[in-house]
N, C-alpha and C. Protein backbone atom coordinates (compact mmCIF):
# COMPACT_ATOMS: atom_id res chain seq x y z
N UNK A 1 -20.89 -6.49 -10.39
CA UNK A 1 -20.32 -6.49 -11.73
C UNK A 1 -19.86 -5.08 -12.10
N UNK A 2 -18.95 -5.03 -12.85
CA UNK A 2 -18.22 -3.51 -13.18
C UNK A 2 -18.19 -4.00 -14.99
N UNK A 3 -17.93 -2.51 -15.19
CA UNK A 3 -17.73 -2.29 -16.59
C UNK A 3 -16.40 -2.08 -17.75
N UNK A 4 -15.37 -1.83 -16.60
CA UNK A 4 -14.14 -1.24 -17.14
C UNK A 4 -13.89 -0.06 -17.38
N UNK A 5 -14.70 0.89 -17.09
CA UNK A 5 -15.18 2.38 -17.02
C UNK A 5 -14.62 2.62 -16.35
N UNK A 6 -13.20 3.79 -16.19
CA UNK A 6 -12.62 3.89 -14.80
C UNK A 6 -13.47 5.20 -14.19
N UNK A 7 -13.78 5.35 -13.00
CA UNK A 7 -14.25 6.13 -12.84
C UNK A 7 -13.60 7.08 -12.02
N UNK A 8 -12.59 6.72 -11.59
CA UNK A 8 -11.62 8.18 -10.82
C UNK A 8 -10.64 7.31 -10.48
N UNK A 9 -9.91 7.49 -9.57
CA UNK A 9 -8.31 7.42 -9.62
C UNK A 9 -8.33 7.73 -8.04
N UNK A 10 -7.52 7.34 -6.89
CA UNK A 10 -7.09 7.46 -5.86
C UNK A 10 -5.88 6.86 -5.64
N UNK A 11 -5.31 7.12 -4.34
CA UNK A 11 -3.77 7.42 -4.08
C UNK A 11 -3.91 6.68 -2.48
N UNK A 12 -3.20 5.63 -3.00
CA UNK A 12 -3.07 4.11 -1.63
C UNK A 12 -2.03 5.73 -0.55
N UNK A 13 -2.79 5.36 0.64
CA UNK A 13 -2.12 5.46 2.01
C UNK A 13 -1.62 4.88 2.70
N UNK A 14 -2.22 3.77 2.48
CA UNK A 14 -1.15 2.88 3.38
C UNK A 14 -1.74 1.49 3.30
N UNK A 15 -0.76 0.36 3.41
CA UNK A 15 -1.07 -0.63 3.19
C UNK A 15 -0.81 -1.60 4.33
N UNK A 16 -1.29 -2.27 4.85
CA UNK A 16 -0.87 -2.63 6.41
C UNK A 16 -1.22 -3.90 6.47
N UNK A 17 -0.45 -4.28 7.56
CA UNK A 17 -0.60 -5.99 7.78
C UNK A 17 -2.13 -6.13 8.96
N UNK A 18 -2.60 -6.91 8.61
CA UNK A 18 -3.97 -7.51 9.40
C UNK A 18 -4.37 -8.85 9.91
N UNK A 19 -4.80 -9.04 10.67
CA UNK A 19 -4.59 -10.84 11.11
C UNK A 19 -5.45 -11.08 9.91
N UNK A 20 -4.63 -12.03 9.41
CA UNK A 20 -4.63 -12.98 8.10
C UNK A 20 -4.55 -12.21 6.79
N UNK A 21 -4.59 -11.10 6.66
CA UNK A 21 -4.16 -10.48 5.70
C UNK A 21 -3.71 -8.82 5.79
N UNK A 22 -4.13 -7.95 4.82
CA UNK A 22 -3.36 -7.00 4.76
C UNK A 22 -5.11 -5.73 5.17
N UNK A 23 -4.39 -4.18 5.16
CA UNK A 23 -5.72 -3.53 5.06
C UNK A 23 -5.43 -2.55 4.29
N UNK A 24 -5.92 -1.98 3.62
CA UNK A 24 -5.40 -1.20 2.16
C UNK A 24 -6.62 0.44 2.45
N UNK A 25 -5.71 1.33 2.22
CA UNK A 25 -6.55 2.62 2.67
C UNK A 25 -6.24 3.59 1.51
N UNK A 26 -7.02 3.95 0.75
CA UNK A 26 -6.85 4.76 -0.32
C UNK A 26 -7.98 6.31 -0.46
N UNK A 27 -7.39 7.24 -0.70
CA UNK A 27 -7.59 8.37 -0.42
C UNK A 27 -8.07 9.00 -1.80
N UNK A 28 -9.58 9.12 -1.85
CA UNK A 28 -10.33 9.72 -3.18
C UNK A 28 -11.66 10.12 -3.25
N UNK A 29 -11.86 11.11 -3.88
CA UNK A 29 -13.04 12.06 -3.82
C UNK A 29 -14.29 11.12 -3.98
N UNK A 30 -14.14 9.92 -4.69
CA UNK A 30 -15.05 8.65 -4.69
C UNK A 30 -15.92 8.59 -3.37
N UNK A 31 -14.65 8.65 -1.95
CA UNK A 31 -14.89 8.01 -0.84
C UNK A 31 -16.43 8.88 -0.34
N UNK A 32 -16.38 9.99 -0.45
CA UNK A 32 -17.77 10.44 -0.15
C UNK A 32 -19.10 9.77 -0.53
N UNK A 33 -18.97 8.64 -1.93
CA UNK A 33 -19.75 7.88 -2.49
C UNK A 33 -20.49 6.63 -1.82
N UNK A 34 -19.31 5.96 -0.82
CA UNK A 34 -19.67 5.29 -0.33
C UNK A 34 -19.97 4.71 0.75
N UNK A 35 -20.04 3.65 1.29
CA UNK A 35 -20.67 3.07 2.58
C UNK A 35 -19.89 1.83 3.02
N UNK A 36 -19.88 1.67 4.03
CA UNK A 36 -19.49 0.53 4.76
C UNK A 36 -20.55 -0.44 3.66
N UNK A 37 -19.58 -1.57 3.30
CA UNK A 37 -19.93 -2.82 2.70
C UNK A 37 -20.52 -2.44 1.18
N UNK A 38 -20.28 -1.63 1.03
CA UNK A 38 -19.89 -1.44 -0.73
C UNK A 38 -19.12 -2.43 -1.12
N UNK A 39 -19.41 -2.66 -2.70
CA UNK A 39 -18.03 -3.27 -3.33
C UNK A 39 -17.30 -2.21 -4.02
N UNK A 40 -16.16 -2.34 -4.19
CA UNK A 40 -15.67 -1.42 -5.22
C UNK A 40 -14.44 -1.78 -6.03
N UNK A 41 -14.26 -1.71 -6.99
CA UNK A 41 -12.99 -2.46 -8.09
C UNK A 41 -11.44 -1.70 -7.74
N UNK A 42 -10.97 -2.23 -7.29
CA UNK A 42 -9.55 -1.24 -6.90
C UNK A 42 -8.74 -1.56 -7.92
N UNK A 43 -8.48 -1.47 -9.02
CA UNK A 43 -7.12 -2.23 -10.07
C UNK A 43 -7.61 -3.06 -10.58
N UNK A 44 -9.13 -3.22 -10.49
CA UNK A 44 -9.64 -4.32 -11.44
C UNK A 44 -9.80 -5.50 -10.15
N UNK A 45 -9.60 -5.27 -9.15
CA UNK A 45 -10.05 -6.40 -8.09
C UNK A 45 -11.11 -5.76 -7.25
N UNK A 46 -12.12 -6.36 -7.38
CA UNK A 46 -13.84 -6.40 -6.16
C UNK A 46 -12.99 -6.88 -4.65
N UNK A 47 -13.28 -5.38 -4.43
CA UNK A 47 -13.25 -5.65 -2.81
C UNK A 47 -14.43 -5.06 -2.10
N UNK A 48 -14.20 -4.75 -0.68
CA UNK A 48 -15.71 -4.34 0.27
C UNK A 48 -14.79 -3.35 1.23
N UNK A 49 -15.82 -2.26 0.76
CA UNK A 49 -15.66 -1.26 1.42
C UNK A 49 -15.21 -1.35 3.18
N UNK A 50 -14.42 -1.43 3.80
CA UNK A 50 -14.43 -1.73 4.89
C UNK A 50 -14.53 -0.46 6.30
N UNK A 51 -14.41 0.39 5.88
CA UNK A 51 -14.55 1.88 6.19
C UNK A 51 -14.60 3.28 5.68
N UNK A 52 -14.86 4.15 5.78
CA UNK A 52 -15.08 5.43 5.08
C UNK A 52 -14.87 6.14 6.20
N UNK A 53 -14.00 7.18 6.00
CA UNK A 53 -13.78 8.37 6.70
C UNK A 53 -13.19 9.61 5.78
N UNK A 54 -14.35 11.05 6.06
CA UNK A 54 -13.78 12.00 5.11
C UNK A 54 -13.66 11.83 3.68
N UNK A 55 -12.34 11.69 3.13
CA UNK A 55 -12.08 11.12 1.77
C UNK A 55 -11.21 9.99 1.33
N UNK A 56 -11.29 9.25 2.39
CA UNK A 56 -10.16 8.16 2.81
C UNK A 56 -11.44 7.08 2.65
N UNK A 57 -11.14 5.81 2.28
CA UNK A 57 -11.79 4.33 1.87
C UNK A 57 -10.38 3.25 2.55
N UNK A 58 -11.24 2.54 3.37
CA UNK A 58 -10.39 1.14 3.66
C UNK A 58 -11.06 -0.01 3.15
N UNK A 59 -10.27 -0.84 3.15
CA UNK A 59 -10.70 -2.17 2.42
C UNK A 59 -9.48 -3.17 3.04
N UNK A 60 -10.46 -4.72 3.27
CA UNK A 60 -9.78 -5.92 3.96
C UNK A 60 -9.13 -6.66 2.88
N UNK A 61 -8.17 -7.24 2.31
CA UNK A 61 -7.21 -7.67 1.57
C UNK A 61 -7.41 -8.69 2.39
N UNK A 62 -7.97 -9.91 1.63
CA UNK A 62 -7.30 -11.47 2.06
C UNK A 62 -5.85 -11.86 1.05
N UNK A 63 -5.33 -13.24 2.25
CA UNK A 63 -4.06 -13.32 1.47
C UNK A 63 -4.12 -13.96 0.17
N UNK A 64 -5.26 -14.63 -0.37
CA UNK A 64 -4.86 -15.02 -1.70
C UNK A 64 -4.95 -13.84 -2.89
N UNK A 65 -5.78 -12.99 -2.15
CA UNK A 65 -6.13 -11.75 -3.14
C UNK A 65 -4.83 -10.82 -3.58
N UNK A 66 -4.32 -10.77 -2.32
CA UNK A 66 -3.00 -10.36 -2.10
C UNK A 66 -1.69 -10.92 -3.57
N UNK A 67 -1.56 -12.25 -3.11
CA UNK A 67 -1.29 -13.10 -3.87
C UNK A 67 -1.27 -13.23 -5.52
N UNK A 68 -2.23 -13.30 -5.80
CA UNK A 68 -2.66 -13.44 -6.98
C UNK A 68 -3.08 -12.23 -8.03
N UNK A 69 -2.96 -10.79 -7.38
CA UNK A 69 -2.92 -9.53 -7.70
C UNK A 69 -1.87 -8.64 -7.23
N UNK A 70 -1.65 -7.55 -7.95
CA UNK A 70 -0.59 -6.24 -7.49
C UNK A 70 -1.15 -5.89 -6.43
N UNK A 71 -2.33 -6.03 -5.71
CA UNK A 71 -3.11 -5.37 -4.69
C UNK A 71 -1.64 -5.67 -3.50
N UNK A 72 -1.54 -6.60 -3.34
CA UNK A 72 -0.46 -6.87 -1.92
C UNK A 72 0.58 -6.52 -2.35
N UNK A 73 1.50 -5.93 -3.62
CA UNK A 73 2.52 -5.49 -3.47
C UNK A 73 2.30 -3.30 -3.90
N UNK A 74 1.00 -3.23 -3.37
CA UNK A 74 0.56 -1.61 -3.89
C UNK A 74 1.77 -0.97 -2.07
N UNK A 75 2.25 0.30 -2.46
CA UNK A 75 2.74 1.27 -1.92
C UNK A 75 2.43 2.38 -1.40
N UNK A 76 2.47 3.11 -0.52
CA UNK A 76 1.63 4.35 -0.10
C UNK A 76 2.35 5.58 -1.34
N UNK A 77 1.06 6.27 -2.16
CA UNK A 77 1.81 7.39 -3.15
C UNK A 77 1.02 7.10 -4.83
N UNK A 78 1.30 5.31 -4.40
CA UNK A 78 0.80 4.82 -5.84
C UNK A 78 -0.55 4.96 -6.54
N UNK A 79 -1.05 5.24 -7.37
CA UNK A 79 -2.34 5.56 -8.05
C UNK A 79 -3.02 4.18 -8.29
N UNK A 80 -3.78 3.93 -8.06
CA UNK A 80 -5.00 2.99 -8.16
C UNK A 80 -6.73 3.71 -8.65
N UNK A 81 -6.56 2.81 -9.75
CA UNK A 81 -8.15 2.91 -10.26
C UNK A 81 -8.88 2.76 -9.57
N UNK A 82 -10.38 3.10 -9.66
CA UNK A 82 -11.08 2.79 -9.30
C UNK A 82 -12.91 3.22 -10.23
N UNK A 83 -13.50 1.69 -9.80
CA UNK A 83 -14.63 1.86 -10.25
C UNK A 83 -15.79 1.27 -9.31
N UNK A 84 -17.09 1.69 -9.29
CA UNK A 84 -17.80 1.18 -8.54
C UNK A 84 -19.03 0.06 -9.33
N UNK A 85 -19.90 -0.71 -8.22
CA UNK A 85 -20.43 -1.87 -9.60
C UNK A 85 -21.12 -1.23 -10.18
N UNK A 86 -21.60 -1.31 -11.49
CA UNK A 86 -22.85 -1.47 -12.39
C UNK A 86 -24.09 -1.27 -11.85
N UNK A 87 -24.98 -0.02 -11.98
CA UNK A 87 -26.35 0.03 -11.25
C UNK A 87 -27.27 -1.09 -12.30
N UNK A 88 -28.08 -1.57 -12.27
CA UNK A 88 -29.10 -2.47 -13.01
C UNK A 88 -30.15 -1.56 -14.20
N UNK A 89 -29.67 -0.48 -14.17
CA UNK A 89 -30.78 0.71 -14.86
C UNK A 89 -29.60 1.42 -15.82
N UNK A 90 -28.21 1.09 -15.53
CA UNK A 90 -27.27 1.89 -16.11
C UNK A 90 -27.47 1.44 -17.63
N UNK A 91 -26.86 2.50 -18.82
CA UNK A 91 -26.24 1.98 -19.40
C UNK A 91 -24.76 1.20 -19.85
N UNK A 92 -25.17 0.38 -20.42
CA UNK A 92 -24.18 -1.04 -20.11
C UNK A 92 -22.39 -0.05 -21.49
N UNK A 93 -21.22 -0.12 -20.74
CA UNK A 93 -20.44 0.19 -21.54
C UNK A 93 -19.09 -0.77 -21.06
N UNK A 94 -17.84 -0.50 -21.49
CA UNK A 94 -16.89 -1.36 -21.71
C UNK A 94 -16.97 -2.93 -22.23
N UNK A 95 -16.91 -3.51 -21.05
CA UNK A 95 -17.61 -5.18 -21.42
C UNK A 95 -17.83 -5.54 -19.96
N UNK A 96 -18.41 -6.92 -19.98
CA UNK A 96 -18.18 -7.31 -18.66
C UNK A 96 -17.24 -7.71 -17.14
N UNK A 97 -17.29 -6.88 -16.73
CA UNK A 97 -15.78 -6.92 -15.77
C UNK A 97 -15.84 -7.89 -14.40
N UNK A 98 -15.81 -8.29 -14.01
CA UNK A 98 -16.38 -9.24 -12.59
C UNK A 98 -15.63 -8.93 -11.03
N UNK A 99 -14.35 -8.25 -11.23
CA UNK A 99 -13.60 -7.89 -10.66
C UNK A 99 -12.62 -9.39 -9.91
N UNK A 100 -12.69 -10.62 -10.55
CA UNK A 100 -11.96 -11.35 -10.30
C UNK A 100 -10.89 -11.64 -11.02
N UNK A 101 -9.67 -11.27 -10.72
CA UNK A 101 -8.32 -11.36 -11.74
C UNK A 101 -7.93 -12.38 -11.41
N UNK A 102 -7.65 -12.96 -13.07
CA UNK A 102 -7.49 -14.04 -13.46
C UNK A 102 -5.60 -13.87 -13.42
N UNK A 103 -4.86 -13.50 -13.21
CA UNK A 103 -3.67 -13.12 -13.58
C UNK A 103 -3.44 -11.69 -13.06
N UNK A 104 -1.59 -12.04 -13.33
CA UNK A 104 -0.87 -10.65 -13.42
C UNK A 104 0.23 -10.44 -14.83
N UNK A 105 0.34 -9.50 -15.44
CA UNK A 105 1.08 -9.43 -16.62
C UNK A 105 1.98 -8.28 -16.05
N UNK A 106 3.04 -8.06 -16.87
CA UNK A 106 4.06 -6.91 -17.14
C UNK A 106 3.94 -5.94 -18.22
N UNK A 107 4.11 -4.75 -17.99
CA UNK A 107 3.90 -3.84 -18.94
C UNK A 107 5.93 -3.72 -19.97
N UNK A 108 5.72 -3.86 -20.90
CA UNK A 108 7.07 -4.37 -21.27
C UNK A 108 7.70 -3.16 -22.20
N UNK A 109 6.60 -2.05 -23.07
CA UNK A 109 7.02 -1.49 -23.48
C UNK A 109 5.95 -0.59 -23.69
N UNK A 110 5.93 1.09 -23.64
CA UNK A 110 5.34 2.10 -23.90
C UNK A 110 6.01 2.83 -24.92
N UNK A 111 5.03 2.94 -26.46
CA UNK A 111 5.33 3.96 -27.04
C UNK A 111 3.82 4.78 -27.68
N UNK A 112 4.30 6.14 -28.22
CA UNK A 112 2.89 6.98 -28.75
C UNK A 112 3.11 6.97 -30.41
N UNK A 113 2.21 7.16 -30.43
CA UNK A 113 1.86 7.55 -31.77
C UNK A 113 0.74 8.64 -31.93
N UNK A 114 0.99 9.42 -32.44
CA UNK A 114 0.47 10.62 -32.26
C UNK A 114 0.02 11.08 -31.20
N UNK A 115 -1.12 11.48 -30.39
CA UNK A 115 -1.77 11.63 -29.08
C UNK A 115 -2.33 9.95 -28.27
N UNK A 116 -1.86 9.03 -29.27
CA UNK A 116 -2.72 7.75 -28.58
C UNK A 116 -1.40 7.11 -28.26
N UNK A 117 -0.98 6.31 -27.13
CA UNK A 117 -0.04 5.40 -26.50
C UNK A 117 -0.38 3.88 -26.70
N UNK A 118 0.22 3.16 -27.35
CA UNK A 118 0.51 1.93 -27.38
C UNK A 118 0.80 1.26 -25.88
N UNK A 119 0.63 0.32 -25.62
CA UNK A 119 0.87 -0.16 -24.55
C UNK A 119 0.71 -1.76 -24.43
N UNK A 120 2.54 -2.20 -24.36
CA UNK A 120 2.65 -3.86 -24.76
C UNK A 120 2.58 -4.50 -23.42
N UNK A 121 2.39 -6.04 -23.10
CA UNK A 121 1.88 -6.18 -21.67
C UNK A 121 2.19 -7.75 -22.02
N UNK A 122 3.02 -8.09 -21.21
CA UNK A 122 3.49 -9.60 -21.42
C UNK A 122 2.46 -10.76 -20.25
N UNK A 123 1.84 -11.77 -20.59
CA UNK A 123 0.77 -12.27 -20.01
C UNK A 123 1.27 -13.71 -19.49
N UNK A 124 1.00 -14.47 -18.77
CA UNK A 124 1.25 -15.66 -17.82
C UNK A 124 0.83 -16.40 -19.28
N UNK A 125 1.57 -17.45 -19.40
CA UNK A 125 0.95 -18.83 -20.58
C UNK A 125 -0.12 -19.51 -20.39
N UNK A 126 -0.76 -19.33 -18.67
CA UNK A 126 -1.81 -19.69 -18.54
C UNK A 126 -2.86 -19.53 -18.77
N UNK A 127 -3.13 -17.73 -19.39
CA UNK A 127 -3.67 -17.23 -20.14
C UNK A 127 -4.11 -17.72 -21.48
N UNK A 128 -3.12 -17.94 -22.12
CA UNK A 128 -2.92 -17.78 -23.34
C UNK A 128 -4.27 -18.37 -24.59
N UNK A 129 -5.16 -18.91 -24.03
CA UNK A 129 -6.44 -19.71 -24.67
C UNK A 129 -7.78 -19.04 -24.29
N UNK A 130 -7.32 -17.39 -23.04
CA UNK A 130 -8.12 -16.77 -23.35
C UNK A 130 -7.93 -15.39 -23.23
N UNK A 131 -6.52 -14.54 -24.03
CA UNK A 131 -6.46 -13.87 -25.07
C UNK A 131 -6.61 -13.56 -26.30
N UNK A 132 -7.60 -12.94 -26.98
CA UNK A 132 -7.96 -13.31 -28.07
C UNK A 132 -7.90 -12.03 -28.59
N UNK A 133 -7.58 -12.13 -29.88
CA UNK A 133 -7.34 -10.72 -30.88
C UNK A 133 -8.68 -10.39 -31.39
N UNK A 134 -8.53 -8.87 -31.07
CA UNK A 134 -9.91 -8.24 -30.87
C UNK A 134 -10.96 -8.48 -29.77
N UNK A 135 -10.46 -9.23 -29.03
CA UNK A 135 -11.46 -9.54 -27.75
C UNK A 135 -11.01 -8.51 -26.71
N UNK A 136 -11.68 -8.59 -25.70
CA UNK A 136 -12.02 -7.58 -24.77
C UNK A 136 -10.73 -8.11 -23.42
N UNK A 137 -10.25 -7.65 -22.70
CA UNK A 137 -9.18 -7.72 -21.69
C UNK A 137 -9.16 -6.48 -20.24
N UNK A 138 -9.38 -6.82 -19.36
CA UNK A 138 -9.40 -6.19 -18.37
C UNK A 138 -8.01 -5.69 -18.17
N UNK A 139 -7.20 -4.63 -17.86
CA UNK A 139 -5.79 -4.40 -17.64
C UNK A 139 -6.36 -3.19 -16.41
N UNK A 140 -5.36 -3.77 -15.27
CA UNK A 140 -5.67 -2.73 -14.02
C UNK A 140 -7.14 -2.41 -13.98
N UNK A 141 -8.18 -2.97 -14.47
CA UNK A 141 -9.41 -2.92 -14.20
C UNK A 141 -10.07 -1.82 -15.47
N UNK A 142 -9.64 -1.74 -16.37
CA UNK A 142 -9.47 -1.23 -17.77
C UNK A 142 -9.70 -1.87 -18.59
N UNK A 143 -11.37 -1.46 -18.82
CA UNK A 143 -11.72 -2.11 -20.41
C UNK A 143 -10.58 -1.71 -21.64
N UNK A 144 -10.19 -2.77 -22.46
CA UNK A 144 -9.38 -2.61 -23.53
C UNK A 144 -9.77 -3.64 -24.31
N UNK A 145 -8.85 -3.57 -25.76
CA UNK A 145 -9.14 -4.39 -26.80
C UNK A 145 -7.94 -5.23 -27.17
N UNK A 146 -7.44 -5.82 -27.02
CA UNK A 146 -6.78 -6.87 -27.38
C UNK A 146 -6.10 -6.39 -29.19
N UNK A 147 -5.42 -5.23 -29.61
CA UNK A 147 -5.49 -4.94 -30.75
C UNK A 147 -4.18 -5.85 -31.43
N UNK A 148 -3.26 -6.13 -30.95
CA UNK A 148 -2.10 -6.93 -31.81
C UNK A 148 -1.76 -7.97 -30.43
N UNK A 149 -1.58 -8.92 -31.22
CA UNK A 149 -1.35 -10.65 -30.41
C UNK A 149 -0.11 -11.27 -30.43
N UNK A 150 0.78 -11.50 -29.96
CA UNK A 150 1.47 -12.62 -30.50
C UNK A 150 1.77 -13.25 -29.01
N UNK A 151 2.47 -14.74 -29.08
CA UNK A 151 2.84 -15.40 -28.66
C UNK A 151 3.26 -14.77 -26.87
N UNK A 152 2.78 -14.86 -25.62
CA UNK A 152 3.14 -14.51 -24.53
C UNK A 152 3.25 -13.27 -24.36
N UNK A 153 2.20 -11.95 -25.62
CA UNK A 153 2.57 -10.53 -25.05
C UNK A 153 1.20 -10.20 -26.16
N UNK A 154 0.55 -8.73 -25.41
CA UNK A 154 -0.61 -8.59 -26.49
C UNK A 154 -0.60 -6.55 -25.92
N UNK A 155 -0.54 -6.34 -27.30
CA UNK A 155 -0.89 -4.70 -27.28
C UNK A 155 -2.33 -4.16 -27.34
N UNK A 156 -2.35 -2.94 -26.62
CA UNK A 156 -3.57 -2.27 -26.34
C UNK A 156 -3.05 -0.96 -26.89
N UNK A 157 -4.29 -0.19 -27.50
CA UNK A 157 -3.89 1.35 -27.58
C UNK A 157 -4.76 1.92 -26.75
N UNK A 158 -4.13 3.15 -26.23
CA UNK A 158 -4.82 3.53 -25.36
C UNK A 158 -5.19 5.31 -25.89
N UNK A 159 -6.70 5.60 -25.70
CA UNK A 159 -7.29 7.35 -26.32
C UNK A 159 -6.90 7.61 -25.30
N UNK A 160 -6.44 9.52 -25.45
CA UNK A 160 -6.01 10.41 -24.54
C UNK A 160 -7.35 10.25 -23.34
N UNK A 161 -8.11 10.05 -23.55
CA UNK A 161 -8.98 10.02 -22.11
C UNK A 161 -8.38 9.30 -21.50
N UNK A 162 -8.29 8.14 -22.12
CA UNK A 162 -7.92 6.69 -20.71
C UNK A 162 -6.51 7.31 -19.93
N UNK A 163 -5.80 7.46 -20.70
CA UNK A 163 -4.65 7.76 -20.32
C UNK A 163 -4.56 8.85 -19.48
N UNK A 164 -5.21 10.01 -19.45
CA UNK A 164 -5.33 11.26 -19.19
C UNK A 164 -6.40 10.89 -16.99
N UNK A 165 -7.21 9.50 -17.34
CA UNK A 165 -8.25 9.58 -16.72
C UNK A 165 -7.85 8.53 -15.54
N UNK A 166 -6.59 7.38 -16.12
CA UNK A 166 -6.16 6.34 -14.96
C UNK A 166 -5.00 6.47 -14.81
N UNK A 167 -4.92 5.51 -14.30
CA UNK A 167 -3.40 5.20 -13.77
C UNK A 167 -2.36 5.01 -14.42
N UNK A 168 -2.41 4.40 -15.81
CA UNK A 168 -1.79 3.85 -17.38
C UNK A 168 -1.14 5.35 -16.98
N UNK A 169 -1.01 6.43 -16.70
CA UNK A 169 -0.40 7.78 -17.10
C UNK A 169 1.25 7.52 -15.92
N UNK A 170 0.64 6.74 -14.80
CA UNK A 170 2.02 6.57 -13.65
C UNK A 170 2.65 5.08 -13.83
N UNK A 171 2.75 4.68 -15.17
CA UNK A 171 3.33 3.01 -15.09
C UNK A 171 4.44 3.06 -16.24
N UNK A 172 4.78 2.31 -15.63
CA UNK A 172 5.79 2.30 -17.06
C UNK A 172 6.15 1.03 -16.88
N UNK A 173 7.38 0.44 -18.41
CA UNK A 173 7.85 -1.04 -18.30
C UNK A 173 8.86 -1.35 -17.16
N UNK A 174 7.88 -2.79 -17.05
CA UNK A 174 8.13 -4.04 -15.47
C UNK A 174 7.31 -3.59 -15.02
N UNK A 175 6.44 -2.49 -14.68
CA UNK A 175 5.27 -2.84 -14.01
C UNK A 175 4.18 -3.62 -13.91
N UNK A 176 3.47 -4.38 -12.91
CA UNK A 176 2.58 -5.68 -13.09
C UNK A 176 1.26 -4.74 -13.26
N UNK A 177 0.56 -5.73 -13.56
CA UNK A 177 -0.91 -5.32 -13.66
C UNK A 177 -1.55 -6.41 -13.45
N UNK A 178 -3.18 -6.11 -13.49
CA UNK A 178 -3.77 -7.25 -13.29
C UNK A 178 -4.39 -7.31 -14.09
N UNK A 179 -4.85 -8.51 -14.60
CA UNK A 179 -5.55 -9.22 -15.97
C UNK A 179 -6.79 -9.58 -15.33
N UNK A 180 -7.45 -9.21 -15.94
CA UNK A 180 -9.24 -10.25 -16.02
C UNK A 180 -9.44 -10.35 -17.80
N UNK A 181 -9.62 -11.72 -18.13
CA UNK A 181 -10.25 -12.10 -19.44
C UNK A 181 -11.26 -12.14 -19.54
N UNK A 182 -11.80 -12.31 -20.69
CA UNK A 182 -13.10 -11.81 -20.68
C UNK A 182 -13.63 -12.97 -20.23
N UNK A 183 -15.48 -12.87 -19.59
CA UNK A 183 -15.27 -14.27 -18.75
C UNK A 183 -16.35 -14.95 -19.88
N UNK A 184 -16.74 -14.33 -20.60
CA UNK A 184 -17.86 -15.63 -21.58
C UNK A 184 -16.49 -16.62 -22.29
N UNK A 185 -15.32 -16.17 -22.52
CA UNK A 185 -14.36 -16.66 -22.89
C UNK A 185 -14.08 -17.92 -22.02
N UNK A 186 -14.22 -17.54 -20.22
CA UNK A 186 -13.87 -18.92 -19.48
C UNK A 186 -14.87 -19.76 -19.39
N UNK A 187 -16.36 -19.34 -19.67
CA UNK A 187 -17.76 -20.28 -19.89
C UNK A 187 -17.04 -21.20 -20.64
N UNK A 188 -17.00 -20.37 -22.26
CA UNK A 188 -16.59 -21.61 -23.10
C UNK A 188 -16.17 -22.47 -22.84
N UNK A 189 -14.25 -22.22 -22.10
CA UNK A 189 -13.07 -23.12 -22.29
C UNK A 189 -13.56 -24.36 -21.23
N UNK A 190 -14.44 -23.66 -20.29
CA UNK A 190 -15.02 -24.88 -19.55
C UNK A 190 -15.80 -25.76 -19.77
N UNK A 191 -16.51 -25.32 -20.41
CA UNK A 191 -17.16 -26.50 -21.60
C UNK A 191 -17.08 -26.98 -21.58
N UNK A 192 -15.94 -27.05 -22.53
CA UNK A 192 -14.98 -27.68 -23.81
C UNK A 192 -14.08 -28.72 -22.53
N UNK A 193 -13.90 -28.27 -21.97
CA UNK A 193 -12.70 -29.08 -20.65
C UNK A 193 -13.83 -30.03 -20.22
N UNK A 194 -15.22 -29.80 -19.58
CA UNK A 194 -15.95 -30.74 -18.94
C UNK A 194 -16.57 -31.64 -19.98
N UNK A 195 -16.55 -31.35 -21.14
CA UNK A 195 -17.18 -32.22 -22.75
C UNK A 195 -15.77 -33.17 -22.83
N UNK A 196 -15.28 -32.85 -22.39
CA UNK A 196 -13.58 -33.50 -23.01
C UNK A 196 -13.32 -34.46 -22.04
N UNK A 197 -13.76 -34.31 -20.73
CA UNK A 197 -13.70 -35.48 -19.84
C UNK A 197 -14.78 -36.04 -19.63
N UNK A 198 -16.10 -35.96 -20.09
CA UNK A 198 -17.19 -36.46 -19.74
C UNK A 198 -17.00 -38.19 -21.37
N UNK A 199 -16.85 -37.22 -22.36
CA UNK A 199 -16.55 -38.17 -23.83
C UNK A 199 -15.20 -39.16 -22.89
């Protein structure tokens, strides 16, 4: 489990094809942190450490992961978040992150207001029942708040840390991202879906 806490930032090397999927090698002072078979949140997606060398981290990309995240269309150069899980003794901050993205959105428009950046992000309709104003939203693996809503697009503001501390600083509009909702949000809707066919 992760928090949305980014905790440093690394720079994809290379992204490569692998029988049945891809292998993704990213280069960050993190990598000294870890170990063969770590998990670690790359963009808001839980993957496993698949090697460590120096300051270089590899990781195995299956194809739906690929698929269903920016992870399979990342570039050698590009900045990728990164966070590692939740120790059990930590204190607990952002919200709950799981590292399974539910989606990909577009970043549609960047503007500032004073030292803080707005940041609008257009979302799949499949979403749409669990975006919620004022609720919590994973973006590139980025705790945020859901601050203005409407119909197929929802704004975040972002403090000079975040901005200063991830990747949000190298994106601009049409860029994808990846979405995780908050997941007590998908408890509910499941519920409500298995109450609805059980009645």
């Amino acid at each position: 489990m992760f928090t949305g806490l980014i905790e440093g930032v690394g720079a994809v090397t290379r992204l490569a094809t692998a029988p049945g999927g891809y292998e993704l090698a990213i280069r960050t002072p993190l990598a000294m942190q870890l170990a063969t078979g770590d998990s670690i949140a790359v963009n808001g997606v839980c993957l496993t450490v698949a090697a460590v060398e120096d300051r270089e981290m590899v990781a195995q990309i299956g194809p739906e992961t690929a698929r269903i995240t920016n992870i399979g269309r990342l570039r050698a150069g590009m900045m990728v978040n990164l966070e590692r899980p939740v120790r059990a003794d930590a204190r607990m901050g952002g919200h709950f992150v799981l590292g399974h993205v539910d989606g990909t959105g577009r970043i549609v428009q960047l503007t500032t207001e004073g030292e803080f950046r707005w940041v609008s992000v257009r979302y799949p309709a499949a979403l749409g029942a669990l975006v919620i104003l004022k609720g919590s939203i994973a973006v590139d693996g980025i705790s945020l708040t859901v601050a203005r809503l409407t119909p197929g697009h929802f704004d975040v503001q972002i403090v000079p840390f975040t901005w200063e501390q991830t990747n949000l600083r190298t994106r601009g509009p049409g860029d994808e991202v990846n979405l995780e909702c908050d997941v007590l949000g998908k408890y509910v809707l499941r519920a409500l879906e298995v109450r609805k066919i059980d009645v």
